[in-house]
Each structure stands twice: as C-alpha cells, then as structure tokens.
Protein backbone atom coordinates (compact mmCIF):
# COMPACT_ATOMS: atom_id res chain seq x y z
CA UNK A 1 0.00 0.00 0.00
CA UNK A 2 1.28 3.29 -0.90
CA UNK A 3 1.59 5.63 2.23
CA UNK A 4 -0.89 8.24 2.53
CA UNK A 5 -3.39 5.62 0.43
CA UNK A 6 -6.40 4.34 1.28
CA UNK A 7 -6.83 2.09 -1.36
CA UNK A 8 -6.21 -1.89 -0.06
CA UNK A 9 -4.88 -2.91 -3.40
CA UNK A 10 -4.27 -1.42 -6.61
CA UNK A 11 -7.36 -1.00 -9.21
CA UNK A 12 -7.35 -2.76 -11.90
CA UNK A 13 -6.95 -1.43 -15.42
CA UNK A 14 -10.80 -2.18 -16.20
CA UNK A 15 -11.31 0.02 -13.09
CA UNK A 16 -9.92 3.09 -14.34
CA UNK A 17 -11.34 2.77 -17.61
CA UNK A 18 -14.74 2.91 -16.71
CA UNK A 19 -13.67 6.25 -14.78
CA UNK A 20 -11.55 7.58 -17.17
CA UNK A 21 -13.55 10.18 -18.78
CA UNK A 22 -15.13 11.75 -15.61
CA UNK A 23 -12.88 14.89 -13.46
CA UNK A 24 -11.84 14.08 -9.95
CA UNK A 25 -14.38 16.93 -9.09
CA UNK A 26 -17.18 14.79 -10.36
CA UNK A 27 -16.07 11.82 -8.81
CA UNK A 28 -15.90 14.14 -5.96
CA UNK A 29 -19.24 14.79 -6.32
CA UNK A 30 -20.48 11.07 -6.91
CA UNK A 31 -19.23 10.14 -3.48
CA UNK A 32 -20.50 12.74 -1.31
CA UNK A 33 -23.89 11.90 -3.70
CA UNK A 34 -24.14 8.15 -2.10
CA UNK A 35 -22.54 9.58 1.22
CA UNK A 36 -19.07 8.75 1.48
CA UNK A 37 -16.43 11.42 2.11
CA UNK A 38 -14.58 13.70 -0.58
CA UNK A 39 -11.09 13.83 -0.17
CA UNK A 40 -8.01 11.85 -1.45
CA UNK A 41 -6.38 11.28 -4.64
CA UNK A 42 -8.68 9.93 -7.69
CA UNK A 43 -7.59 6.04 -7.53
CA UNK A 44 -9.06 6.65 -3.71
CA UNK A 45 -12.07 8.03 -5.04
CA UNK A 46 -12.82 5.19 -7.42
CA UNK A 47 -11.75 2.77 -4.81
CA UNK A 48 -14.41 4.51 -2.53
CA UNK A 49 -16.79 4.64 -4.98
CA UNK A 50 -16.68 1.12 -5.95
CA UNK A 51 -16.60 0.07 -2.03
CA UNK A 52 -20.09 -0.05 0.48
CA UNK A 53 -21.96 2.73 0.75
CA UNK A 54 -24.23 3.77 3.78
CA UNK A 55 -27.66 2.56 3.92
CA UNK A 56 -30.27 5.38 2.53
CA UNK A 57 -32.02 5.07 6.03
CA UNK A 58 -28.76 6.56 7.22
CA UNK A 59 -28.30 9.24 4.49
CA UNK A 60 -31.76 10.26 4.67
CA UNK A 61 -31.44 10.71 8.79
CA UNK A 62 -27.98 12.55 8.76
CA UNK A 63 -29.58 14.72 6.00
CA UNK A 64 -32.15 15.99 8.34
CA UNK A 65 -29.92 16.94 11.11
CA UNK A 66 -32.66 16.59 14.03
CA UNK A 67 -32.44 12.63 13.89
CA UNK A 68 -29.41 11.03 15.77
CA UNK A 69 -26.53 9.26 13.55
CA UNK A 70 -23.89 7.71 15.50
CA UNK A 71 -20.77 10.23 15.28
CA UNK A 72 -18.02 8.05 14.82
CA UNK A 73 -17.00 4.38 14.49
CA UNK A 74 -16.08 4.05 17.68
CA UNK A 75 -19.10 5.33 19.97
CA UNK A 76 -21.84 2.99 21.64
CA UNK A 77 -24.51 4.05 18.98
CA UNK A 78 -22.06 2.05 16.42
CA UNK A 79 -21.43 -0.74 18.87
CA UNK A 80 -24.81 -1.28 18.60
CA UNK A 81 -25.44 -0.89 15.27
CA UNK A 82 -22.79 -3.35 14.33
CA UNK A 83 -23.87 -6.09 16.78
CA UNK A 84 -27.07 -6.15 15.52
CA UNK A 85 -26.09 -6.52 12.10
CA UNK A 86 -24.06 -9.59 12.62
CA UNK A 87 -26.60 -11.21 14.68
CA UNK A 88 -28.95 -10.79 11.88
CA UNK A 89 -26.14 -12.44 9.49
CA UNK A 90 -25.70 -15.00 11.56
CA UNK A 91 -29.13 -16.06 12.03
CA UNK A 92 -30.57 -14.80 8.27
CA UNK A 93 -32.15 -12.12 9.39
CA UNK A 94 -35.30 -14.49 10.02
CA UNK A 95 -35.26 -14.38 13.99
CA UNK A 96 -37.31 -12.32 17.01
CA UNK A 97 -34.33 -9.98 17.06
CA UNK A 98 -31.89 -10.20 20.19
CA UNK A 99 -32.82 -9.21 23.88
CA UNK A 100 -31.25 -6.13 25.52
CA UNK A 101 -28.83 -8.65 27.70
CA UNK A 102 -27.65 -10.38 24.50
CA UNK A 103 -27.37 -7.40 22.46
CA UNK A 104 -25.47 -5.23 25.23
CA UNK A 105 -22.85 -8.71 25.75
CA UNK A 106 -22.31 -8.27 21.87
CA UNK A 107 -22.22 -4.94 21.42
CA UNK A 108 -19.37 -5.26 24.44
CA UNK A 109 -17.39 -7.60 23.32
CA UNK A 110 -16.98 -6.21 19.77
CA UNK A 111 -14.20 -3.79 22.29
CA UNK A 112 -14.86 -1.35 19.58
CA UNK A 113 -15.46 1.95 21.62
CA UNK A 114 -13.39 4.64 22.45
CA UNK A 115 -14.92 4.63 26.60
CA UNK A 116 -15.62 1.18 27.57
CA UNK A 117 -19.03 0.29 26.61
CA UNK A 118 -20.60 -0.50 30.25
CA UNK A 119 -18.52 2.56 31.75
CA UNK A 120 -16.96 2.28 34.99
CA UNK A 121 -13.44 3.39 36.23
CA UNK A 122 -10.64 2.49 34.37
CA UNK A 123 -7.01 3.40 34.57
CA UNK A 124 -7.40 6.63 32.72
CA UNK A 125 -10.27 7.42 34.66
CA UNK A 126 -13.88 7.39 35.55
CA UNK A 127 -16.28 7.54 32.89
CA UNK A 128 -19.87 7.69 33.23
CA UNK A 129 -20.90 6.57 30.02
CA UNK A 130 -22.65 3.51 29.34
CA UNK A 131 -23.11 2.29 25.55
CA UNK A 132 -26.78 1.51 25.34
CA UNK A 133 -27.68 4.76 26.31
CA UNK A 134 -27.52 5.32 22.53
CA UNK A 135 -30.08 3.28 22.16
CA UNK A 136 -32.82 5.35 22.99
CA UNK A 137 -31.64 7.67 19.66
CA UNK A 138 -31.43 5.02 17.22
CA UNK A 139 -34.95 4.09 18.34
CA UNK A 140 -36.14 7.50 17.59
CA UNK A 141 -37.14 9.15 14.43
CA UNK A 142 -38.86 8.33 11.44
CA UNK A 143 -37.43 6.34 9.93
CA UNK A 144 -35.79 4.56 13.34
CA UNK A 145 -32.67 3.04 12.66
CA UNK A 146 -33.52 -0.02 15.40
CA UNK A 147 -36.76 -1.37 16.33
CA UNK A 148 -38.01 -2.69 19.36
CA UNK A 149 -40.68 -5.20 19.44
CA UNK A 150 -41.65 -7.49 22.88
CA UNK A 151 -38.36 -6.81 24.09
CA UNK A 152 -36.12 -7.56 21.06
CA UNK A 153 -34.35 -5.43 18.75
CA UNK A 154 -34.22 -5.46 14.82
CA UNK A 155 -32.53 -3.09 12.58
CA UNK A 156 -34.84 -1.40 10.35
CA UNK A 157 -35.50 -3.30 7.30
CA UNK A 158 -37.05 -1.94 4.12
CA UNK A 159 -36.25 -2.22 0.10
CA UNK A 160 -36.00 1.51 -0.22
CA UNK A 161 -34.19 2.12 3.33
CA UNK A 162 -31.77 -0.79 3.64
C-alpha cells in the first residue's frame, strides 16, 4: 500500500477505464452523492466509490440533522449498530431480534469503543458513560434506525431504506 493511500490494493486497469472520462471533481461529487467522504487522490475516489456505501435510512437521517446518527465508528450508537447486524447475518435475518442482555454482551465484546461500553473506572479514569444509552436515539425518528418489538431489537428493514 502506498503511504498516505487508502486504497487496499491497486485498481485494476478495467477500473480506471470505466472512470476515465469523468474529473476528480465529479467523482468528488459522486461520493459525497451516495454519502461517502470527498477527499483523497482519484484512484481513492474510485476505490471509494466502488466500495459499500451507507444505507439510505442513514443518508436520509444525517440529511435531516434533528435525527441522531452515530458520530463516529467508535461510539456505543455504532457498537450497537454493528452487533445487531451480525446477529442478523448469523441467524438470516429471520429471527425475534436479540434481547437487551444479548445485544449489550455483543455490542461489548466487539471492544470497539473509544470509553468502555458499560462505563466504569478504568485506569485513565472514571467515565460515566454507558453504551446503550444510545439506544434510545437510534430508536427514535422516522425512519428509526432499530426497532423494538416485545423486548427484542431489529434493525430497520425496508427495500427503499436498507
């Protein structure tokens, strides 16, 4: 990898010829079009391009600026976000959801955020954070990002949200 690259291998030739013809500004403009940030050099663009975009449900709510979008990948609003997804992979996305216990356990042990997810005292200090507090925000809004039904949690599934 080349430093100061973000791109995880080179692109291929047929990669940059179906790019060719368009300026960096308007592949500038396709990315922040589908969400995904601006900046780098053109092969990063096209890499970006190519890569996973956010889910419209997520565009749509950071558009609106009064709906909560979690900030960063590593807060507890991401930790959630994330273990809910791969529970839903790993059971096909045709289950109840996952209970609060389950889903806090998971979110925990993905040891992605920045504060430890159940907050506590640490040796940097005490923090009084506690990762599911996010959850109340990601249940909020139309549309919600989670959903909460009997006790369980889903994320929010829809053809022209997902």
């Amino acid at each position: 990898e080349k430093a100061g690259s973000e791109c995880d291998s080179p692109l291929s030739e047929s990669d940059l010829e179906k790019f060719k013809h368009l300026s960096t500004n308007e592949l500038k403009d396709m990315c922040v079009s589908v969400g995904l940030p601006k900046t780098g050099k053109r092969e990063d663009l096209i890499q970006r391009y190519q890569g996973p975009h956010p889910p419209k449900v997520w565009l749509m709510r950071k558009k609106r600026r009064d709906l909560h979008v979690p900030s960063s990948y590593n807060v507890g609003g991401t930790a959630l976000l994330v273990a809910l997804y791969l529970h839903e992979i790993e059971n096909g996305g045709e289950d109840e959801g996952i209970s609060k216990d389950d889903l806090y356990v998971a979110a925990e042990e993905l040891n992605i955020t920045k504060n430890p997810f159940s907050g506590g005292t640490t040796q940097v200090g005490p923090f009084h954070y506690d990762g599911w507090s996010n959850m109340s925000k990601l249940l909020e809004g139309d549309p919600a990002l989670v959903k909460r039904n009997k006790g369980r949690y889903k994320l929010t599934r829809s053809c022209e949200l997902a």
